[in-house]
Protein backbone atom coordinates (compact mmCIF):
# COMPACT_ATOMS: atom_id res chain seq x y z
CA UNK A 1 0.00 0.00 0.00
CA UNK A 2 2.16 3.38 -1.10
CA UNK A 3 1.41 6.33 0.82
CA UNK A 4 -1.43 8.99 -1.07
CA UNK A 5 0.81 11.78 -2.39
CA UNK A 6 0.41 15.07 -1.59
CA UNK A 7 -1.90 17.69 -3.22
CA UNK A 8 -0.58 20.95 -4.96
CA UNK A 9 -2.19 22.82 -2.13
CA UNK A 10 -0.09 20.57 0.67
CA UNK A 11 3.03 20.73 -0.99
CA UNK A 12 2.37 24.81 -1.02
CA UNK A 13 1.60 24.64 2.83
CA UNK A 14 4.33 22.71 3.62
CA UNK A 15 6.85 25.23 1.39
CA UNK A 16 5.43 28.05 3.47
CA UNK A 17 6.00 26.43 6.67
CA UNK A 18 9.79 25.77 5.90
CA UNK A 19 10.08 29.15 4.87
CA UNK A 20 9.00 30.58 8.06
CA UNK A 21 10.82 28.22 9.76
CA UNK A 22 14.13 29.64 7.78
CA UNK A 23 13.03 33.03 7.54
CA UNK A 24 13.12 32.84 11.55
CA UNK A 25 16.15 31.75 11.67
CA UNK A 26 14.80 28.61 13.66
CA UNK A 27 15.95 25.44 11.45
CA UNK A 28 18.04 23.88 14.02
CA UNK A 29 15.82 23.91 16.78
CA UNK A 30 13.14 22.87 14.09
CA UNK A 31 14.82 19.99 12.68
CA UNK A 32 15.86 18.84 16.11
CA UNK A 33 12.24 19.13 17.14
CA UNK A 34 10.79 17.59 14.10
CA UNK A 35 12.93 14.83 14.53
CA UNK A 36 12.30 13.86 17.62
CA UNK A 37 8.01 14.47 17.54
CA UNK A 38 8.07 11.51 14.36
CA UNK A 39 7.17 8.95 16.23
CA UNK A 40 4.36 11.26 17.91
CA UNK A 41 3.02 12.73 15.11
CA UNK A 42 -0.55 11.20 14.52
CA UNK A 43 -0.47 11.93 18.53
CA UNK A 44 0.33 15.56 17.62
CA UNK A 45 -2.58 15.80 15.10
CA UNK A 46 -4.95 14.27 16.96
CA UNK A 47 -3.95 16.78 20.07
CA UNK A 48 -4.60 19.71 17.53
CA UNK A 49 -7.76 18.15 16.56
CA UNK A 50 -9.05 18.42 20.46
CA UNK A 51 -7.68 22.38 20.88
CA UNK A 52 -9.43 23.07 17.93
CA UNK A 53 -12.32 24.85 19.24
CA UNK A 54 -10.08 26.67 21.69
CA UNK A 55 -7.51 27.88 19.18
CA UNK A 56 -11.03 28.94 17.07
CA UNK A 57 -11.58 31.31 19.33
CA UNK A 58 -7.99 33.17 18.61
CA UNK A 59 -7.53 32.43 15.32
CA UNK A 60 -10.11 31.79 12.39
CA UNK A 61 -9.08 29.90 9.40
CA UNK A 62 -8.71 26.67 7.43
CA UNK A 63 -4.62 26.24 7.58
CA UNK A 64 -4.62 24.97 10.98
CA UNK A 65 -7.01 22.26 10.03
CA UNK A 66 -5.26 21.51 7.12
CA UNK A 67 -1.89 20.99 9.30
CA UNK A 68 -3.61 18.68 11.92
CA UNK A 69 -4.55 16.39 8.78
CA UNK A 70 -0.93 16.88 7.39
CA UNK A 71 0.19 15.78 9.99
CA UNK A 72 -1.86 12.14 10.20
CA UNK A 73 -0.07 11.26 7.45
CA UNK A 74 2.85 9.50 7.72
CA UNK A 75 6.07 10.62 6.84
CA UNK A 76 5.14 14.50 6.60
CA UNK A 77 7.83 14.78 9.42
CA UNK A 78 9.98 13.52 6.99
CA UNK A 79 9.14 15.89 4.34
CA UNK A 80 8.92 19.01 6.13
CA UNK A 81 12.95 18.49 7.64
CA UNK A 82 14.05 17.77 3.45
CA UNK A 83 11.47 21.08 2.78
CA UNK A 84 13.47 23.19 5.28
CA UNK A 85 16.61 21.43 4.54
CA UNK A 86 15.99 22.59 1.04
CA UNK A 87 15.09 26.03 1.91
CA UNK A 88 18.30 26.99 4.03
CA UNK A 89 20.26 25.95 0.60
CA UNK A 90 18.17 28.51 -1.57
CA UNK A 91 18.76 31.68 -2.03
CA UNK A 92 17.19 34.00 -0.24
CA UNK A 93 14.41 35.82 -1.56
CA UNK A 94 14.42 39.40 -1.50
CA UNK A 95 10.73 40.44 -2.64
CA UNK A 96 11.87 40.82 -6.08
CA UNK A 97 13.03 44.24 -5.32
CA UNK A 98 16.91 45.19 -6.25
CA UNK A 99 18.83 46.54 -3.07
CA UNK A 100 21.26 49.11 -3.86
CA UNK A 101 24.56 48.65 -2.29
């Protein structure tokens, strides 16, 4: 039985998360993190799952859903340390604006 691939749409959320992981400067502590919640991770989800209606009450909108499900899945632990992996080797991205020296 392979695993059910990813949408478009997860594959965006899960870019954006490694971005603000990198963008914070926070990849170490991430990775370390990440790494050592894998085992816990359908725990994790399901924990997110139970807040739910408190964190509605702070914040309104569908991406924290869509990480609890994410986050069922096995191996999106995985993914998201190679996505932030990935994104402290890119370039950084300046907002398409020039910076004069």
């Amino acid at each position: 039985m392979s695993p059910e691939p990813y949408t478009e749409e997860e594959e965006a959320l899960l870019d954006r998360m490694a971005r603000g992981v990198v963008e914070r400067r926070l990849e170490v502590p991430a990775i370390f993190m990440l790494e050592s919640m894998k085992p816990l991770s359908f725990v994790g989800s399901q924990l997110m799952v139970f807040f739910a209606p408190v964190v509605g009450a702070f914040y309104q909108g569908p991406t924290y859903d869509r990480i609890a499900k994410l986050l069922e899945r096995r191996g999106t632990m995985e993914i998201l340390i190679r996505k932030i992996e990935a994104a402290m080797d890119a370039p950084p991205d300046d907002g398409g604006e020039a910076k004069d020296g």
